[in-house]
C-alpha atoms as a PDB file:
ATOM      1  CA  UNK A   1      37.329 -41.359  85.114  1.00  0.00           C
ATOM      2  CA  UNK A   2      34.105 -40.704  83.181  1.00  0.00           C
ATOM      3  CA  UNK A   3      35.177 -42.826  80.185  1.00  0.00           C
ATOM      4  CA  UNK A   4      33.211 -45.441  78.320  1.00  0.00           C
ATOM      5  CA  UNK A   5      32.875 -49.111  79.353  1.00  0.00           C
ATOM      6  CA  UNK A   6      35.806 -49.912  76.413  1.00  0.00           C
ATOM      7  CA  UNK A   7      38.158 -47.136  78.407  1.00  0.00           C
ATOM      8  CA  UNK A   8      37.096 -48.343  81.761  1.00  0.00           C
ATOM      9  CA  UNK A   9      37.684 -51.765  81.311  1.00  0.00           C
ATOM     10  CA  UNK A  10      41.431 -50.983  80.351  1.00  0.00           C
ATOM     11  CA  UNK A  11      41.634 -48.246  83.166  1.00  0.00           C
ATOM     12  CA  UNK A  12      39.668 -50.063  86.011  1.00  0.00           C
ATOM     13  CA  UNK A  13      39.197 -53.679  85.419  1.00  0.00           C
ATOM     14  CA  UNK A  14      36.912 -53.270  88.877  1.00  0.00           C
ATOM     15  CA  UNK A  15      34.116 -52.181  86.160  1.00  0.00           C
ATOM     16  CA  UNK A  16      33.300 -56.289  86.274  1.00  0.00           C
ATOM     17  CA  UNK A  17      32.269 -55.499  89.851  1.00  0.00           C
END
């Protein structure tokens, strides 16, 4: 998804690393 780092955290948790 193209979402914001709020969204993205709760849709891919792999946006830590």
């Amino acid at each position: 998804h193209n979402f914001p780092l709020d969204l993205a955290a709760i849709e891919a948790p792999a946006t830590n690393g």
